[in-house]
C-alpha atoms as a PDB file:
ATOM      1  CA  UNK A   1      27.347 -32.018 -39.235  1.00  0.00           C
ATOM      2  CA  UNK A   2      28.345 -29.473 -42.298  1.00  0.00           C
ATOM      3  CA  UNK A   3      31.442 -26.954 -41.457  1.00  0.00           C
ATOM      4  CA  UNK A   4      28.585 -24.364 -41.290  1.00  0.00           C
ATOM      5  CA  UNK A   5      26.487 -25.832 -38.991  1.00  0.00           C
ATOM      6  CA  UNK A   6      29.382 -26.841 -36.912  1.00  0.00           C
ATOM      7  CA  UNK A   7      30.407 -23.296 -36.613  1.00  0.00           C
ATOM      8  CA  UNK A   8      26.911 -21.756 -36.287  1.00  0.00           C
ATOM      9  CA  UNK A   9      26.195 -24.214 -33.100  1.00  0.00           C
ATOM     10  CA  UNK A  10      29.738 -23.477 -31.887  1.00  0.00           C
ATOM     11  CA  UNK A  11      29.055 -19.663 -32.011  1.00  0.00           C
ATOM     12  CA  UNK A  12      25.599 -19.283 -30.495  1.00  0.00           C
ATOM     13  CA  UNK A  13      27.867 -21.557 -27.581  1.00  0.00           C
ATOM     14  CA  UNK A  14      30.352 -18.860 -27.240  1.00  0.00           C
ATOM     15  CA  UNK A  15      27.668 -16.141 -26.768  1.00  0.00           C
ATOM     16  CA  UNK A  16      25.319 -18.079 -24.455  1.00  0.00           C
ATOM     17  CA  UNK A  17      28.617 -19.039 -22.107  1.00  0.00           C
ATOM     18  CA  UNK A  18      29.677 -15.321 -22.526  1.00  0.00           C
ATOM     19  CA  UNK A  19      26.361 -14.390 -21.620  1.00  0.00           C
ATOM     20  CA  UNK A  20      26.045 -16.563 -17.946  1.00  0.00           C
ATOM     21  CA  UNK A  21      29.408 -15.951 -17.372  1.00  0.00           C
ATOM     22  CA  UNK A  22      29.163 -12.364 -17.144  1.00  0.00           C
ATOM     23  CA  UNK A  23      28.351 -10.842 -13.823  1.00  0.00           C
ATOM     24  CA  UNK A  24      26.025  -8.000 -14.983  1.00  0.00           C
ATOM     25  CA  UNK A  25      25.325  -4.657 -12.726  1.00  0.00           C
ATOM     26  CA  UNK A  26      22.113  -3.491 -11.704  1.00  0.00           C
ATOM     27  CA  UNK A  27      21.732  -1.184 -14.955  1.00  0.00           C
ATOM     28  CA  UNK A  28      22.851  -3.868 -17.373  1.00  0.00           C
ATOM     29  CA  UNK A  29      20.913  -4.599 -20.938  1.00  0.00           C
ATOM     30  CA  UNK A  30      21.739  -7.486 -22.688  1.00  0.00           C
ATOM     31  CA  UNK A  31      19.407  -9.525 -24.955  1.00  0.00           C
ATOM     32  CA  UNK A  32      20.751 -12.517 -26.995  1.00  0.00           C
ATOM     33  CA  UNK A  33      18.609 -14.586 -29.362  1.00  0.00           C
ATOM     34  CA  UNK A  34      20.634 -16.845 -31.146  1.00  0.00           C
ATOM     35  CA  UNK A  35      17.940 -18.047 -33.486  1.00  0.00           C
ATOM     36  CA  UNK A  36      17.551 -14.923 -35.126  1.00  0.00           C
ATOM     37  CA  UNK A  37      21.215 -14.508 -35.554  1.00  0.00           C
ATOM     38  CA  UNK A  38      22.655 -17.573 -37.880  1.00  0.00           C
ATOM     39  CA  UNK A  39      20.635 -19.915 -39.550  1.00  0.00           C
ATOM     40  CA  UNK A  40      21.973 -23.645 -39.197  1.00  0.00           C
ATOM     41  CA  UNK A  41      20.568 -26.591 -41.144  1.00  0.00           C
ATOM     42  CA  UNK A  42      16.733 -27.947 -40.319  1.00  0.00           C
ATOM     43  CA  UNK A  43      17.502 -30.959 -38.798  1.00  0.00           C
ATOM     44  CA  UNK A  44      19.341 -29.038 -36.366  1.00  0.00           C
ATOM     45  CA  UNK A  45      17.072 -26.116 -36.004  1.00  0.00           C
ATOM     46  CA  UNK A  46      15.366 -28.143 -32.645  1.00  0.00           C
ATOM     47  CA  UNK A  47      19.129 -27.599 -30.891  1.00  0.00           C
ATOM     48  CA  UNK A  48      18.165 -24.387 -30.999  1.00  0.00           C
ATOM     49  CA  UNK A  49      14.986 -23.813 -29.410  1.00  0.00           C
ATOM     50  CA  UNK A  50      15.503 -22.126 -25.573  1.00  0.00           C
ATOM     51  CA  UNK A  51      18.673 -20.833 -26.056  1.00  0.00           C
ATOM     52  CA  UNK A  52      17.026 -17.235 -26.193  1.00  0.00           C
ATOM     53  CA  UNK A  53      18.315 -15.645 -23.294  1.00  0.00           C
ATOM     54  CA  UNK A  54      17.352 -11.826 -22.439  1.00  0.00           C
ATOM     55  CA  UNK A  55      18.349  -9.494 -18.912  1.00  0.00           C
ATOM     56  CA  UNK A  56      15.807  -6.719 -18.894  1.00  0.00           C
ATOM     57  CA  UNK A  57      17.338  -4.380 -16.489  1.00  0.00           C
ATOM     58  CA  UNK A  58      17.956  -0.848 -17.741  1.00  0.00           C
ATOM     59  CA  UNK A  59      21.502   0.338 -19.094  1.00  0.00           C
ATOM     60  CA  UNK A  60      22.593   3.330 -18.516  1.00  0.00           C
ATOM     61  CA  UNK A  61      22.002   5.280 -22.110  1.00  0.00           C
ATOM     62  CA  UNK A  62      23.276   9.036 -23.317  1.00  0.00           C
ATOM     63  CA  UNK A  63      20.370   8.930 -25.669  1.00  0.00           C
ATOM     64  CA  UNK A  64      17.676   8.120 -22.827  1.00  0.00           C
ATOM     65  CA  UNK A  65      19.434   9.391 -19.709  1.00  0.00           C
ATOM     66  CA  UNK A  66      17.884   9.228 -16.341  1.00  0.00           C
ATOM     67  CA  UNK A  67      18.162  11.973 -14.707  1.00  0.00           C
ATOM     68  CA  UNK A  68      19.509  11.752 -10.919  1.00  0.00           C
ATOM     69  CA  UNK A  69      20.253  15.481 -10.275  1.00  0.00           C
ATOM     70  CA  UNK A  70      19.310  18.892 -10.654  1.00  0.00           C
ATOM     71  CA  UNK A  71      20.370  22.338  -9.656  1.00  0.00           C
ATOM     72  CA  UNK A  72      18.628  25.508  -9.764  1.00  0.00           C
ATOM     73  CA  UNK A  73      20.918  28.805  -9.238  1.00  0.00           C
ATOM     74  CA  UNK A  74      20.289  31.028 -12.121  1.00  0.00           C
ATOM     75  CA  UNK A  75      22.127  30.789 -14.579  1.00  0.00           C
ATOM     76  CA  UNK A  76      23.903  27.669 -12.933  1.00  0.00           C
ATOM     77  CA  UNK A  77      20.519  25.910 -13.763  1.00  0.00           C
ATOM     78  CA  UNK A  78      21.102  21.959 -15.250  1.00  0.00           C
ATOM     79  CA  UNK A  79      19.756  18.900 -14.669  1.00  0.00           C
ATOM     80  CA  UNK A  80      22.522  15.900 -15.041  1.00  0.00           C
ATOM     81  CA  UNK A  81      22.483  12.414 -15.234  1.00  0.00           C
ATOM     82  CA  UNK A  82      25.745  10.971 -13.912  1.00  0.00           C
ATOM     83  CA  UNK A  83      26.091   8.021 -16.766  1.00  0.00           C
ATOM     84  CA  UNK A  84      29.368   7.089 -15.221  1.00  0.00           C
ATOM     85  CA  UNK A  85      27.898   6.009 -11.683  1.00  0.00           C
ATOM     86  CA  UNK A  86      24.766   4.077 -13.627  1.00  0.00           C
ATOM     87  CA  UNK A  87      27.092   1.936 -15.709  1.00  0.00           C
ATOM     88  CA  UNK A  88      28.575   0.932 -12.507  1.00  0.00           C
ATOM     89  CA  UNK A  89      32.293   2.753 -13.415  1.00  0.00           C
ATOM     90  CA  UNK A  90      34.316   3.251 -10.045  1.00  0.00           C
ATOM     91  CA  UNK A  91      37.772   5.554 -11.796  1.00  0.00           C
ATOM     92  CA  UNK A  92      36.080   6.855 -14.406  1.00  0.00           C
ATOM     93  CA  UNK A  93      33.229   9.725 -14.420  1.00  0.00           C
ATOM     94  CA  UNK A  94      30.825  10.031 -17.203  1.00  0.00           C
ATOM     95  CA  UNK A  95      27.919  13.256 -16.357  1.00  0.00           C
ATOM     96  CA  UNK A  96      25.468  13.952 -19.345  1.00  0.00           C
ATOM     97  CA  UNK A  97      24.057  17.727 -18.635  1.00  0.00           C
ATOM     98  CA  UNK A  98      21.340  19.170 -20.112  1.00  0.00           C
ATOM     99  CA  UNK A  99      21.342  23.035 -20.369  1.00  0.00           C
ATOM    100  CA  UNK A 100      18.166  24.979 -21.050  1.00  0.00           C
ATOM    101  CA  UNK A 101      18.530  28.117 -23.005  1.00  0.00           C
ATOM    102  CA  UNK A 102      20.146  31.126 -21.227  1.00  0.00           C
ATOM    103  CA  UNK A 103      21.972  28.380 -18.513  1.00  0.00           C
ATOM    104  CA  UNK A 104      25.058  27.535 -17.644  1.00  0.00           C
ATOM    105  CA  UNK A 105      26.863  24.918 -16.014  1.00  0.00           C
ATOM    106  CA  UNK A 106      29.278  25.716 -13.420  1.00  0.00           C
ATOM    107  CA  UNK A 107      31.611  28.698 -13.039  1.00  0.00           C
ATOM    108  CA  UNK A 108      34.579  28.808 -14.830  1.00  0.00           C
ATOM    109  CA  UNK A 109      37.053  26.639 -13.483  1.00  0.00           C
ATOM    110  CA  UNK A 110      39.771  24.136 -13.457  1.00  0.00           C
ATOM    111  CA  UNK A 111      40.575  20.668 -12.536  1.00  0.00           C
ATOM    112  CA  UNK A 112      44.276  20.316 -10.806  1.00  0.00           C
ATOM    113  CA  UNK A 113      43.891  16.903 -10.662  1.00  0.00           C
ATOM    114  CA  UNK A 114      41.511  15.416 -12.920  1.00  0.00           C
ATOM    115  CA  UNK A 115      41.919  15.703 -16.781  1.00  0.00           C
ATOM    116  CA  UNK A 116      38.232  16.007 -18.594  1.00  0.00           C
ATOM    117  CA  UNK A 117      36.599  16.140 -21.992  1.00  0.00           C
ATOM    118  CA  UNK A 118      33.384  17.301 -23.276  1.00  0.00           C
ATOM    119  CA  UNK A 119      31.377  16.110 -26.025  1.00  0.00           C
ATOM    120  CA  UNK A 120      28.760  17.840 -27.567  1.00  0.00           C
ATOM    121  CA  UNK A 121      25.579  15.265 -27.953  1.00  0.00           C
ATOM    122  CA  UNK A 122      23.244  17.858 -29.121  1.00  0.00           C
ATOM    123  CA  UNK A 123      22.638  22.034 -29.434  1.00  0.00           C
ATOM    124  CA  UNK A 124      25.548  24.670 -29.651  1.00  0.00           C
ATOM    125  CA  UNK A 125      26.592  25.643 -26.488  1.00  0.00           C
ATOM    126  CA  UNK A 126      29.330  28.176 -25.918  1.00  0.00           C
ATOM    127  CA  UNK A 127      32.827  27.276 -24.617  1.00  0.00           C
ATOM    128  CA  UNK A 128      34.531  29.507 -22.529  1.00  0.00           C
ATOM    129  CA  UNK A 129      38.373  29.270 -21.709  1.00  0.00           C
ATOM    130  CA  UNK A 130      41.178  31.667 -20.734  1.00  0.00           C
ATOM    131  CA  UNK A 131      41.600  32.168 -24.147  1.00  0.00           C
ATOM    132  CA  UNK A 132      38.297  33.520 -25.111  1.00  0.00           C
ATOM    133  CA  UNK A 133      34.989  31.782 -26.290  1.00  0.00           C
ATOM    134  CA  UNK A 134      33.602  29.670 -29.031  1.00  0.00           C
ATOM    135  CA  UNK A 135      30.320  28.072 -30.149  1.00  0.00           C
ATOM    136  CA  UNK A 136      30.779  24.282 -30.241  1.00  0.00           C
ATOM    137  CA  UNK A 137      28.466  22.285 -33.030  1.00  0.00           C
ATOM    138  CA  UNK A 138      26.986  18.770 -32.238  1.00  0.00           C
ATOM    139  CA  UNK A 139      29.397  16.028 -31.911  1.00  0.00           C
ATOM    140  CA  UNK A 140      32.764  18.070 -31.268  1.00  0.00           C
ATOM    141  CA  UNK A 141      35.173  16.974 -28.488  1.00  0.00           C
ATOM    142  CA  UNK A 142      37.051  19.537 -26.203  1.00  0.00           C
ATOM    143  CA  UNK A 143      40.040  18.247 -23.711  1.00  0.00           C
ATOM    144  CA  UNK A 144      40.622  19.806 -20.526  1.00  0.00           C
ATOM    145  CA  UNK A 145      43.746  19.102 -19.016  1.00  0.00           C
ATOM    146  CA  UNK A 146      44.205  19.476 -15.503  1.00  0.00           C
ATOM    147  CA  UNK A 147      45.904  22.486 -14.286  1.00  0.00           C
ATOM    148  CA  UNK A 148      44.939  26.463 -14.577  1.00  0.00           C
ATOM    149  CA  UNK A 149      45.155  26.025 -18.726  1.00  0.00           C
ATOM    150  CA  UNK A 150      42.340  23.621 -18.281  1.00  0.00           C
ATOM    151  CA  UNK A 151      39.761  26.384 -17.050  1.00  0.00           C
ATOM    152  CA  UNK A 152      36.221  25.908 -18.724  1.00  0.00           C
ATOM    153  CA  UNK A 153      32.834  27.360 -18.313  1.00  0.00           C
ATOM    154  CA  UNK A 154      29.704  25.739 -20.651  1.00  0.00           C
ATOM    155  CA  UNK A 155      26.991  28.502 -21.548  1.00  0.00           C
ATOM    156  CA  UNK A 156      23.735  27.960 -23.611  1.00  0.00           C
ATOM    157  CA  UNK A 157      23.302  31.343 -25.442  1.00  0.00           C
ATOM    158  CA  UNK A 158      21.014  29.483 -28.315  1.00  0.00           C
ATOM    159  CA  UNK A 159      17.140  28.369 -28.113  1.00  0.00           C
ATOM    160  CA  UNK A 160      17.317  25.023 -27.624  1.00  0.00           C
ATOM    161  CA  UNK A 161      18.139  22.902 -25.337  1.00  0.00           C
ATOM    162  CA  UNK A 162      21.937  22.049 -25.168  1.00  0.00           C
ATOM    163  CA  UNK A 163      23.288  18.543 -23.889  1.00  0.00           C
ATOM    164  CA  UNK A 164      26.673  17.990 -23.615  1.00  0.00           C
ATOM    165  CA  UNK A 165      28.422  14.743 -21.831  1.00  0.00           C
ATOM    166  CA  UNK A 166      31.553  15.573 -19.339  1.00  0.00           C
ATOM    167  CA  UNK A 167      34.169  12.713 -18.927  1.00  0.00           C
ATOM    168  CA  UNK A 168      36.899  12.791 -15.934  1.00  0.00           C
ATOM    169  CA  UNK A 169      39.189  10.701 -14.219  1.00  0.00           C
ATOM    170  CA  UNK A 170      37.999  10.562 -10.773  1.00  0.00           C
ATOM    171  CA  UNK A 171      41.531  10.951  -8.644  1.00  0.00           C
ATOM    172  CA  UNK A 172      41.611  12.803  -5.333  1.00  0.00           C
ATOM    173  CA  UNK A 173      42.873  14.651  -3.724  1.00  0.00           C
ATOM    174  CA  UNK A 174      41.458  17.516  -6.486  1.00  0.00           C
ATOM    175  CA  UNK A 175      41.976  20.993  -5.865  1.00  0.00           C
ATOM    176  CA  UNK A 176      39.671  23.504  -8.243  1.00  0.00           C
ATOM    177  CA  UNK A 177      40.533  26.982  -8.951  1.00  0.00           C
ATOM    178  CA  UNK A 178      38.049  29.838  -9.831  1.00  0.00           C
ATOM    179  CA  UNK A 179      39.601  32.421 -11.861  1.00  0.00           C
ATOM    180  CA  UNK A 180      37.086  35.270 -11.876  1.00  0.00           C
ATOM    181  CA  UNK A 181      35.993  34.578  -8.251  1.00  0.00           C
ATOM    182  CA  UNK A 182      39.726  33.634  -6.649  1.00  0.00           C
ATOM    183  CA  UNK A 183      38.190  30.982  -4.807  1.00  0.00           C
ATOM    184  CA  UNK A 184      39.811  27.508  -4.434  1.00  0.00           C
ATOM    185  CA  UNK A 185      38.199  23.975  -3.871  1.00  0.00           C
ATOM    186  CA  UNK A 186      40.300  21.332  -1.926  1.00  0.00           C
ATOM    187  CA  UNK A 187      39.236  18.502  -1.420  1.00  0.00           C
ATOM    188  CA  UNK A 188      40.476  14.856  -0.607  1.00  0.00           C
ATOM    189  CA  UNK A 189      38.007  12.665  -2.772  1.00  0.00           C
ATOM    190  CA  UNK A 190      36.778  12.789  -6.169  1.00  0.00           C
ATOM    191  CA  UNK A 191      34.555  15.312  -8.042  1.00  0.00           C
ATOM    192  CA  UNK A 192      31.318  13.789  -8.358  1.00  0.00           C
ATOM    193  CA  UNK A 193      32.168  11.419  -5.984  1.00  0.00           C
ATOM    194  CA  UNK A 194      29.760  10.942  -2.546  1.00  0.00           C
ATOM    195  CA  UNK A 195      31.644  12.802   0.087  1.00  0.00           C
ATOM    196  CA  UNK A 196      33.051  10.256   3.055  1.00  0.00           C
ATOM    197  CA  UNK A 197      33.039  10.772   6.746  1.00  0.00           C
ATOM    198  CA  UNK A 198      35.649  12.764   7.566  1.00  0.00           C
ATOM    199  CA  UNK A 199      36.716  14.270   4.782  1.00  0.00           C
ATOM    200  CA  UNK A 200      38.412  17.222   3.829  1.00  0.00           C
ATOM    201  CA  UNK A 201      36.927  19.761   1.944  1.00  0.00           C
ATOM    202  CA  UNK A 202      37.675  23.331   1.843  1.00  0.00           C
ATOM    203  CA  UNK A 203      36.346  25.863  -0.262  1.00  0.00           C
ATOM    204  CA  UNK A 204      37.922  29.241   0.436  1.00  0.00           C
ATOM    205  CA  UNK A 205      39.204  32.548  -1.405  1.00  0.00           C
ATOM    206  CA  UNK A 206      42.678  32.899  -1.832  1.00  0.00           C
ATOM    207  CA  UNK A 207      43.573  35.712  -0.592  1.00  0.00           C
ATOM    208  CA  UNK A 208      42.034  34.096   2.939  1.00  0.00           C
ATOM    209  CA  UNK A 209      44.752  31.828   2.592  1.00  0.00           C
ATOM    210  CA  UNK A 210      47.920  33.786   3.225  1.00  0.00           C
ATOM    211  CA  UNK A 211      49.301  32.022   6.839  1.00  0.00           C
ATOM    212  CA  UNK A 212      52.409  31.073   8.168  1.00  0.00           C
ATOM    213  CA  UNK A 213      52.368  27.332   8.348  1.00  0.00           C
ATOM    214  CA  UNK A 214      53.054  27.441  11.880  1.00  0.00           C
ATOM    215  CA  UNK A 215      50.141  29.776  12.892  1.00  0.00           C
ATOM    216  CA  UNK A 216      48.082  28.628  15.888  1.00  0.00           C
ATOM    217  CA  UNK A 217      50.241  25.366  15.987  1.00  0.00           C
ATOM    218  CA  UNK A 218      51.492  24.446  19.580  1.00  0.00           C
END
């Protein structure tokens, strides 16, 4: 056998052992057809035949995004599509969120847990922080670190349709803080994250919050 042929046949190996080794989720997408992809010798061309090997369940995709939940609370009106939870991730969150014009996405807020960034797949949305607001173009990244200096609020102020893909860490306990409302979020598992029996979660103003440690304890 010629070097090339050797290390065609010993590539399309690789990939097909890759391939049934692999222990692919529910959403996975992976088609591999070796005899389009290198081009050994003729007289070994029959060693090829039936090693085309295709999984046709659907991958999660930003681009074709299926959509799992809404909300409709003018202006907090999106539908998402949590990309993180498809893909089968378990520490990592991944939301695509589509905005129509004149929506918003949540109140402003911030993670003190969780660090997140936002990437703008398509439309201008506006960005609004402690430290004012700004239009964001398609394809810009924005970090969020956790803490009150992380506070963010996503707008749509144009005519199109904005969609703009959220990723977090997904650690708990998480505690958010609303600036303009004074309301804070405590809870004991992840944002995002189904909520378990028996957990706690708390939402409350703070000014509600002000008691001795010891009140009503016996």
């Amino acid at each position: 056998m010629c070097r090339t042929c050797t290390g065609a046949v010993f590539a399309a190996f690789i990939r097909t052992h890759l391939l049934l080794c692999r222990s692919p989720g529910p959403q996975a997408f992976l088609t591999i057809d070796s005899a389009r992809r290198s081009k050994p010798c003729a007289r070994y061309a029959k060693a090829w035949r039936g090693t085309h090997l295709t999984h046709t369940a659907r991958m999660a995709n930003v681009f074709e995004p299926r959509w799992d939940e809404e909300q409709d609370r003018p202006p907090f009106s999106w539908r998402r599509a949590r990309l993180g939870r498809q893909a089968g991730a378990d520490q990592l969150g991944a939301s695509l969120y589509e905005l129509a014009p004149g929506c918003s996405s949540f109140p402003l807020h911030a993670h003190h847990a969780n660090e997140e960034m936002l990437v703008v797949i398509s439309g201008q949305p506006t960005l609004r922080t402690l430290d004012g607001e700004r239009q964001l173009d398609e394809g810009e990244l924005v970090a969020f670190p956790a803490g009150s200096g992380g506070a963010h609020r996503i707008d749509n102020r144009s005519r199109q349709p904005a969609r703009v893909l959220l990723l977090s860490a997904m650690l708990a306990p998480e505690i958010n803080e609303y600036p303009d409302s004074g309301k804070i979020w405590a809870r004991s598992f992840p944002p995002g994250a189904a909520r378990p029996d028996h957990a706690v979660d708390v939402l409350m103003r703070s000014e509600d919050g002000n008691v001795d440690y010891l009140e009503g304890e016996t």
